[in-house]
C-alpha atoms as a PDB file:
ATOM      1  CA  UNK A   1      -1.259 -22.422  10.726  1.00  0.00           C
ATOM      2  CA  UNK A   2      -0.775 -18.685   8.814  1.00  0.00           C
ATOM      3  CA  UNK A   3      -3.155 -16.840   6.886  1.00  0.00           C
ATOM      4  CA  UNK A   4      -2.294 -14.906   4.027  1.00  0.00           C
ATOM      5  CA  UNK A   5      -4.420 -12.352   2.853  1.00  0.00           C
ATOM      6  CA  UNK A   6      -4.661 -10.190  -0.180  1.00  0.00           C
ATOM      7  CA  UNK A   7      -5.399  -6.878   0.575  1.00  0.00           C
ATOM      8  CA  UNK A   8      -5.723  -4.047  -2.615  1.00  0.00           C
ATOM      9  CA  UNK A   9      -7.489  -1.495  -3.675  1.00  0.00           C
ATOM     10  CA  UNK A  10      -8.565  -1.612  -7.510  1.00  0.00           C
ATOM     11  CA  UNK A  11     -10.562   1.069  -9.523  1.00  0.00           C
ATOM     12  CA  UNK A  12     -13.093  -0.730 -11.986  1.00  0.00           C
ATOM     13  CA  UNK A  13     -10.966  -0.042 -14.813  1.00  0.00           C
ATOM     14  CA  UNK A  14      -7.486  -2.224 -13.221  1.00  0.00           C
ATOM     15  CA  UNK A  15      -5.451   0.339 -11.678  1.00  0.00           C
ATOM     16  CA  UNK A  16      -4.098   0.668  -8.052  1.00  0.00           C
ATOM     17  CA  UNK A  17      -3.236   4.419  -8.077  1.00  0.00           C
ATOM     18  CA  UNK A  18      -3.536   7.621 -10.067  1.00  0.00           C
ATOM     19  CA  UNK A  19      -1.360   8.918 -13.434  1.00  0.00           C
ATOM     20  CA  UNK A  20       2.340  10.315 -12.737  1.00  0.00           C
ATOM     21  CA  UNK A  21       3.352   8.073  -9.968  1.00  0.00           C
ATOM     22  CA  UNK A  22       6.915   9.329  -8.825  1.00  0.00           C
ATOM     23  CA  UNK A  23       8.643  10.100  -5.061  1.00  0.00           C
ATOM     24  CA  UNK A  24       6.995  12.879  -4.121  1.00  0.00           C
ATOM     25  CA  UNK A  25       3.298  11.675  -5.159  1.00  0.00           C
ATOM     26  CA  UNK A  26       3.553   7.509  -4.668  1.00  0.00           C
ATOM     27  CA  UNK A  27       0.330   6.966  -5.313  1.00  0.00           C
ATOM     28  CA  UNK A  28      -0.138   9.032  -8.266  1.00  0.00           C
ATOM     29  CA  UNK A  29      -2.469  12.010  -8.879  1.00  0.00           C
ATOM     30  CA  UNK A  30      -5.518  11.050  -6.602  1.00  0.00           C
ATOM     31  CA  UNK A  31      -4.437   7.666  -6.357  1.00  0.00           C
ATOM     32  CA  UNK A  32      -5.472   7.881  -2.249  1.00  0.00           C
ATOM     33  CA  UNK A  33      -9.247   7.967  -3.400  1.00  0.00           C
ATOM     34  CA  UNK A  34      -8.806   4.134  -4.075  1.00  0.00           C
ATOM     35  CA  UNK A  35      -7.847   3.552  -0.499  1.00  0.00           C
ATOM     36  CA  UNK A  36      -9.993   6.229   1.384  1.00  0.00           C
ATOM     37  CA  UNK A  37     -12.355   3.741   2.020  1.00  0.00           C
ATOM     38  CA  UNK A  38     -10.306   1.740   4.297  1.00  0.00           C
ATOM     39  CA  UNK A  39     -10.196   4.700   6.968  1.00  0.00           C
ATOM     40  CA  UNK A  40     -14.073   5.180   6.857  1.00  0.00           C
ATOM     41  CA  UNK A  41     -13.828   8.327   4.816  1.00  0.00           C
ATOM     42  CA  UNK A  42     -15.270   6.686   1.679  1.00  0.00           C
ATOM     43  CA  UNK A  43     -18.622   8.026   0.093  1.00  0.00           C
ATOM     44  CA  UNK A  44     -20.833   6.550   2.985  1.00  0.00           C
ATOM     45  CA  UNK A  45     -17.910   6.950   6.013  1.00  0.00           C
ATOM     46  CA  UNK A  46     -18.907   4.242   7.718  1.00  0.00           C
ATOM     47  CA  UNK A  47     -16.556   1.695   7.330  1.00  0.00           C
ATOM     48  CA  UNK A  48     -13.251   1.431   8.730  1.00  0.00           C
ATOM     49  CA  UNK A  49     -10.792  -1.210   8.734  1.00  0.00           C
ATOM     50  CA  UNK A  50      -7.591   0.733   8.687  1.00  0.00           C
ATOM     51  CA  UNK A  51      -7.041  -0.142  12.242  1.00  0.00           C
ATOM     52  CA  UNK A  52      -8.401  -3.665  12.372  1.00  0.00           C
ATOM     53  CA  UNK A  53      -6.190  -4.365   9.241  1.00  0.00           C
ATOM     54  CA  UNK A  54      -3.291  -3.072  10.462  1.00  0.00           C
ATOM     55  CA  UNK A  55      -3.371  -4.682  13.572  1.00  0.00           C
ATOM     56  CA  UNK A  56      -3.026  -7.883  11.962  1.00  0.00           C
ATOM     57  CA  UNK A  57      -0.422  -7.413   9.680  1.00  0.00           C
ATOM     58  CA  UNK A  58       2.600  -9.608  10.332  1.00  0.00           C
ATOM     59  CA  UNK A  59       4.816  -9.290   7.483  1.00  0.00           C
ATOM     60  CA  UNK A  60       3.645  -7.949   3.721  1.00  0.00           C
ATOM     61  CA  UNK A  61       5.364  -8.470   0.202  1.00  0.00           C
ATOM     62  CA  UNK A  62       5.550  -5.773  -2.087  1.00  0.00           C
ATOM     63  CA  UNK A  63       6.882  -5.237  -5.748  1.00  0.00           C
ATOM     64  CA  UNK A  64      10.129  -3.085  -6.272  1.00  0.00           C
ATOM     65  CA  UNK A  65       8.583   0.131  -7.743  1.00  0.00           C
ATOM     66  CA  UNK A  66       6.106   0.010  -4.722  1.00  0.00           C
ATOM     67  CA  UNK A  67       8.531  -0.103  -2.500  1.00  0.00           C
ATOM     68  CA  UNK A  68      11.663   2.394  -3.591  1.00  0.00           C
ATOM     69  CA  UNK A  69       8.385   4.781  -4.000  1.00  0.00           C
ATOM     70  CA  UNK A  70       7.492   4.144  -0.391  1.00  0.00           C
ATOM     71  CA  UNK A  71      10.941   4.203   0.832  1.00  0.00           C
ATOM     72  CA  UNK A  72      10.505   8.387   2.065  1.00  0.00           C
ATOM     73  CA  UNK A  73       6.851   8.587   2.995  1.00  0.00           C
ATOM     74  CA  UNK A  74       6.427   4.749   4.346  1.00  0.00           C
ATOM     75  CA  UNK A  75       9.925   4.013   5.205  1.00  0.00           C
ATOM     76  CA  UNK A  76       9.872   1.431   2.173  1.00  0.00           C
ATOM     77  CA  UNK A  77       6.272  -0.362   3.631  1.00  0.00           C
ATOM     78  CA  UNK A  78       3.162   1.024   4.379  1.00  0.00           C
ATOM     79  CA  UNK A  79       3.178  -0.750   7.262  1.00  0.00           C
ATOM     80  CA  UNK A  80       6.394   0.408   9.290  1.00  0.00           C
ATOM     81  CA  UNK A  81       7.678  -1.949  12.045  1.00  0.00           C
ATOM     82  CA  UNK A  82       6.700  -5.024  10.262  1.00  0.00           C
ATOM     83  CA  UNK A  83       9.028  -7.142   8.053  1.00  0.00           C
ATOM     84  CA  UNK A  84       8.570  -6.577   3.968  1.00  0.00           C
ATOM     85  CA  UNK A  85       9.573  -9.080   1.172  1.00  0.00           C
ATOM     86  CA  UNK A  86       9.760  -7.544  -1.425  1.00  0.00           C
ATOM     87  CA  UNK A  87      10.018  -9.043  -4.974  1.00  0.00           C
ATOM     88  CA  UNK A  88      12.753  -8.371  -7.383  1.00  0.00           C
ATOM     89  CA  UNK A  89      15.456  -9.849  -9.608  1.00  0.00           C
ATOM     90  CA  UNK A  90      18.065  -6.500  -8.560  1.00  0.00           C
ATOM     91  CA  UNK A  91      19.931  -5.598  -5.053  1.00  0.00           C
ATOM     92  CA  UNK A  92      18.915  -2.721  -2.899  1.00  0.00           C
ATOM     93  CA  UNK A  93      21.620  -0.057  -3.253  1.00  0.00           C
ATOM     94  CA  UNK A  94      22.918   1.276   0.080  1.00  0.00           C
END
């Protein structure tokens, strides 16, 4: 049987990246603090389950901001090489 897993980064106040998201800066003004900690490079730099994540990633669903905004830096997932649903109501334009 499949797992599926949940896997975000919040701040305590509700938000998943920084102010002024757009295609040059995806995840907003400092928005990579949030996620820093998965690498190990979070206040105490121990931890790191970037790799061990990744590694078991078999498909991932993402909204349709996330992913036109990921579409230069993360070739439209931030994990490239494995399948993305992503949710929307509108057609990708070619």
């Amino acid at each position: 049987m499949s797992k599926v897993v949940l896997d975000v980064s919040m701040s305590l106040d509700g938000f998943t990246a920084g102010p002024n998201i757009g295609e040059a800066n995806p995840l907003g003004e400092g928005g990579e603090r949030l996620h820093e900690w998965m690498a190990g490079n979070g206040p105490d730099g121990e931890l790191s389950l970037g790799a061990e994540v990744d590694a078991a990633v078999g498909a991932t669903v993402a909204g349709r901001r996330t992913f036109d905004l990921g579409v230069g830096p993360w070739g439209g997932t931030p994990w490239p090489g494995v399948p993305c649903f992503v949710v929307t109501h509108r057609i990708r334009r070619s």
